[in-house]
C-alpha atoms as a PDB file:
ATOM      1  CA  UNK A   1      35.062 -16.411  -6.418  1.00  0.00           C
ATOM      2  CA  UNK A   2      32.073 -18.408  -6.680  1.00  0.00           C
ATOM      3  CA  UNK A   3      28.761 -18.920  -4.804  1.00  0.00           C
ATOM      4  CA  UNK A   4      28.621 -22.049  -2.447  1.00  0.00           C
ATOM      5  CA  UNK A   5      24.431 -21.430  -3.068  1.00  0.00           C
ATOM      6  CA  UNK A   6      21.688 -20.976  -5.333  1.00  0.00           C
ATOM      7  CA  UNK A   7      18.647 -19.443  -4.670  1.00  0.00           C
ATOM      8  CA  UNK A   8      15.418 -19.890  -6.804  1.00  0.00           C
ATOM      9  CA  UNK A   9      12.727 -17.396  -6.088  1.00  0.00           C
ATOM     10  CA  UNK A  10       9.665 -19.780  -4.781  1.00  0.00           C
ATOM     11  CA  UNK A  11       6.238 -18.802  -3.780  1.00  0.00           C
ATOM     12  CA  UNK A  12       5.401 -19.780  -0.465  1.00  0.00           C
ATOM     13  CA  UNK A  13       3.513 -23.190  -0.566  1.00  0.00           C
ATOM     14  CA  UNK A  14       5.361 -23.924  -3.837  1.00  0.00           C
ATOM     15  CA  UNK A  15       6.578 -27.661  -3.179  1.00  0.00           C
ATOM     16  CA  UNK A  16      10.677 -28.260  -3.154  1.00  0.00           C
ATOM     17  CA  UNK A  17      11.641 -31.934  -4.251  1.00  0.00           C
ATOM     18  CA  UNK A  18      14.502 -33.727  -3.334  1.00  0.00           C
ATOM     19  CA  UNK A  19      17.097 -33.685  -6.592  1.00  0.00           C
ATOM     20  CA  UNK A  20      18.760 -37.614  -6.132  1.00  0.00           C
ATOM     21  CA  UNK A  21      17.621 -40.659  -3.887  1.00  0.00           C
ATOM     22  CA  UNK A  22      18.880 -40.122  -0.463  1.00  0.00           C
ATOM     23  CA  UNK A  23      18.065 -40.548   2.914  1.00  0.00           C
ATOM     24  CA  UNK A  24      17.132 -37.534   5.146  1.00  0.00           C
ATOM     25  CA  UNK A  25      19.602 -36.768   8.087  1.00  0.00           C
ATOM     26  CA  UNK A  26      18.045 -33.369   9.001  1.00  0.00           C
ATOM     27  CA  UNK A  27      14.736 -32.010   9.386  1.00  0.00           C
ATOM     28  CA  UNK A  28      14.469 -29.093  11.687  1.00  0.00           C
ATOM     29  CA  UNK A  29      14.388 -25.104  12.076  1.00  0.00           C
ATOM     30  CA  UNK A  30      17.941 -24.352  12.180  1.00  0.00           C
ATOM     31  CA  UNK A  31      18.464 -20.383  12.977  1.00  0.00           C
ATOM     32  CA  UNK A  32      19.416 -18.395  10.356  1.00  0.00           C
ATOM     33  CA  UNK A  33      18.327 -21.144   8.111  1.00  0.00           C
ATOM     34  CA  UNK A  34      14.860 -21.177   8.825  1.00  0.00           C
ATOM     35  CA  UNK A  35      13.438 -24.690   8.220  1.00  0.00           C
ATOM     36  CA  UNK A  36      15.945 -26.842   6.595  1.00  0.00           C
ATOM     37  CA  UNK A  37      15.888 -30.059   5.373  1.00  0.00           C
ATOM     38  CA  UNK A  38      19.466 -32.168   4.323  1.00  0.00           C
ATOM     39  CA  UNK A  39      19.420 -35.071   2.590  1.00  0.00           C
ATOM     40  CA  UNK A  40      22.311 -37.657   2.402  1.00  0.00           C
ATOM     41  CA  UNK A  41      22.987 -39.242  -1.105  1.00  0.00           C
ATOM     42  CA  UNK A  42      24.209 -42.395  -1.570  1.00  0.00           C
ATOM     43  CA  UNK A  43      27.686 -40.952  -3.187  1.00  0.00           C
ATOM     44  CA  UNK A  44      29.062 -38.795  -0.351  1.00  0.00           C
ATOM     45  CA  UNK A  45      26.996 -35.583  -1.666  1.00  0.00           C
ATOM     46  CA  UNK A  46      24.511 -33.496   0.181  1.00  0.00           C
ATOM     47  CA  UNK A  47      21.676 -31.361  -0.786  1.00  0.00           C
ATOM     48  CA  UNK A  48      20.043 -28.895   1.599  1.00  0.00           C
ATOM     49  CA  UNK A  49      17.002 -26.847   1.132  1.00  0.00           C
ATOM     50  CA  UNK A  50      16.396 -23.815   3.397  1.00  0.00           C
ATOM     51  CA  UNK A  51      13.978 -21.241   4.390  1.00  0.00           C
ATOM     52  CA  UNK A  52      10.954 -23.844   3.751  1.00  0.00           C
ATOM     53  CA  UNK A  53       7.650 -22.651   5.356  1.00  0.00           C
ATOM     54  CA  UNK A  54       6.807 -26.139   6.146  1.00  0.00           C
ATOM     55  CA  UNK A  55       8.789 -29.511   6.848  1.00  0.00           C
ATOM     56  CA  UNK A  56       7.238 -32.659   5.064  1.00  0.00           C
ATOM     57  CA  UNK A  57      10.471 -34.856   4.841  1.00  0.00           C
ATOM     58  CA  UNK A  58      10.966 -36.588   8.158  1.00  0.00           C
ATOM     59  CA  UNK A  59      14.820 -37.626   9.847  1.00  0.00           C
ATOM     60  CA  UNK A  60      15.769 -41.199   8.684  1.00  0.00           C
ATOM     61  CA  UNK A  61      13.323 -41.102   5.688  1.00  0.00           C
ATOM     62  CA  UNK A  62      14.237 -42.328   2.375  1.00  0.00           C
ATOM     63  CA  UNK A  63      13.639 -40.042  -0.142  1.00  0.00           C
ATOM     64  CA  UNK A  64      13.704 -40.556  -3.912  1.00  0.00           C
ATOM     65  CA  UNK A  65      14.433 -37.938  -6.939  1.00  0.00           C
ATOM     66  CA  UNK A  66      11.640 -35.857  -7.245  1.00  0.00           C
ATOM     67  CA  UNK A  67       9.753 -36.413  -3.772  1.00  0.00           C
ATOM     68  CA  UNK A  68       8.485 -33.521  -1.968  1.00  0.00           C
ATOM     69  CA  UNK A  69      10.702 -32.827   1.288  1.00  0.00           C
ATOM     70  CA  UNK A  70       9.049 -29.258   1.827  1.00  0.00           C
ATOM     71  CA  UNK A  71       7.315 -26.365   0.867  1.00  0.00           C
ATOM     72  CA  UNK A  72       8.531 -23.094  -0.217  1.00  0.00           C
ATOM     73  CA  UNK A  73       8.772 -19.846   2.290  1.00  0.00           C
ATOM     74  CA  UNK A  74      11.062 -17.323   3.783  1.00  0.00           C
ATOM     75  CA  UNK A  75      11.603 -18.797   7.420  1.00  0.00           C
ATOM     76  CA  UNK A  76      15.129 -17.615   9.350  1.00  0.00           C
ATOM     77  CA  UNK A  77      16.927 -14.924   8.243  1.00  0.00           C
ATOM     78  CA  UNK A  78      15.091 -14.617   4.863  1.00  0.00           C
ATOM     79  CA  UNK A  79      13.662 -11.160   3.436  1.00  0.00           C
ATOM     80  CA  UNK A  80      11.406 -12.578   0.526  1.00  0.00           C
ATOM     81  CA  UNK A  81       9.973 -16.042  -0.276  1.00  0.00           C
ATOM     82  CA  UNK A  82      12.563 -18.468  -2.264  1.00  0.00           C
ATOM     83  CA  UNK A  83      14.538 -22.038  -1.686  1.00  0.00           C
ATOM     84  CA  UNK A  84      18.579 -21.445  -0.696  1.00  0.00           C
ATOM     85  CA  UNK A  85      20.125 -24.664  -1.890  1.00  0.00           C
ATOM     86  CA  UNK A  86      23.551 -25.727  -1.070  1.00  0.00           C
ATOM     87  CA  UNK A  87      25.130 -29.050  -2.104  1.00  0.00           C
ATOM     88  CA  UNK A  88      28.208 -30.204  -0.107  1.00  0.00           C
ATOM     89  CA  UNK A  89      30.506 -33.259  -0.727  1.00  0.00           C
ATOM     90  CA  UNK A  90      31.872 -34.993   2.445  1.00  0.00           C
ATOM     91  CA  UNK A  91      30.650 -31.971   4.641  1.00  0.00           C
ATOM     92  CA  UNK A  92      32.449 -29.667   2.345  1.00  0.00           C
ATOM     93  CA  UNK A  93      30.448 -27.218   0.456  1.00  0.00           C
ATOM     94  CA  UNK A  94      31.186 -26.688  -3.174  1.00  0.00           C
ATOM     95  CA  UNK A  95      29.509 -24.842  -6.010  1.00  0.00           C
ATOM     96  CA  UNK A  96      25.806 -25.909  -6.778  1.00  0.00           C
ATOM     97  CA  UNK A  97      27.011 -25.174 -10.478  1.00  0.00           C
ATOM     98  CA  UNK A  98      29.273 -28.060 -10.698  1.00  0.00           C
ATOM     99  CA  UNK A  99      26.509 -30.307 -10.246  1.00  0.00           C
ATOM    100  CA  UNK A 100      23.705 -28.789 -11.891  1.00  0.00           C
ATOM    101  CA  UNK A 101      23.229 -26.573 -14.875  1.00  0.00           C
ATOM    102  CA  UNK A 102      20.383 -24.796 -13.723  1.00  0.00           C
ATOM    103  CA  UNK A 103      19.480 -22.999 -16.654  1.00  0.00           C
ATOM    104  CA  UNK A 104      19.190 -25.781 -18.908  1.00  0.00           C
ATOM    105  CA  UNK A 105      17.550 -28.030 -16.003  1.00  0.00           C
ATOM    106  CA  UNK A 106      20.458 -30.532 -16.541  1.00  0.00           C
ATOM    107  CA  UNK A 107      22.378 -32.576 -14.468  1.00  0.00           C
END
């Protein structure tokens, strides 16, 4: 069993950057989700960052690696401040992990 999430501990205010290009196909508060933002890479993959206390990124914006899209919180159904991250692939979600190596700050 594996997680389909990660979850880094943020401060709230503590800027979340998009992790490829992409453009962004949602921008909202989604329910348990709090304020989410997805963004659509140019390879079929996904990235979405949840529980942000404010929304920068905007829907239809092009995004590149590294630009803000948010700022850290605990918005939705989220007891302490931090960034849940999921990446899917074709609307599937699969395990952050296989992407990124987190610990090493690695693709």
């Amino acid at each position: 069993m594996f997680n389909l999430y990660f979850h880094k501990d943020l401060a709230k205010g503590d800027s979340v950057h998009s992790a490829f290009d992409g453009v962004v196909r949602v921008s909202r508060y989604f329910s348990g989700y709090g304020n989410i933002v997805v963004v659509r890479h140019y390879n079929g993959l996904e990235t979405c960052y949840a529980h942000l206390s404010k929304l920068i990124a905007k829907v239809n914006q092009m995004v590149k690696t590294g630009e803000v899209l948010g700022l850290g919180g605990r918005t939705g159904r989220a007891t302490c401040d931090h960034l849940h991250f999921e990446v899917r692939y074709l609307e599937e979600p699969i395990n952050p992990r296989l992407v990124f190596d987190f610990e090493n700050q690695k693709l």
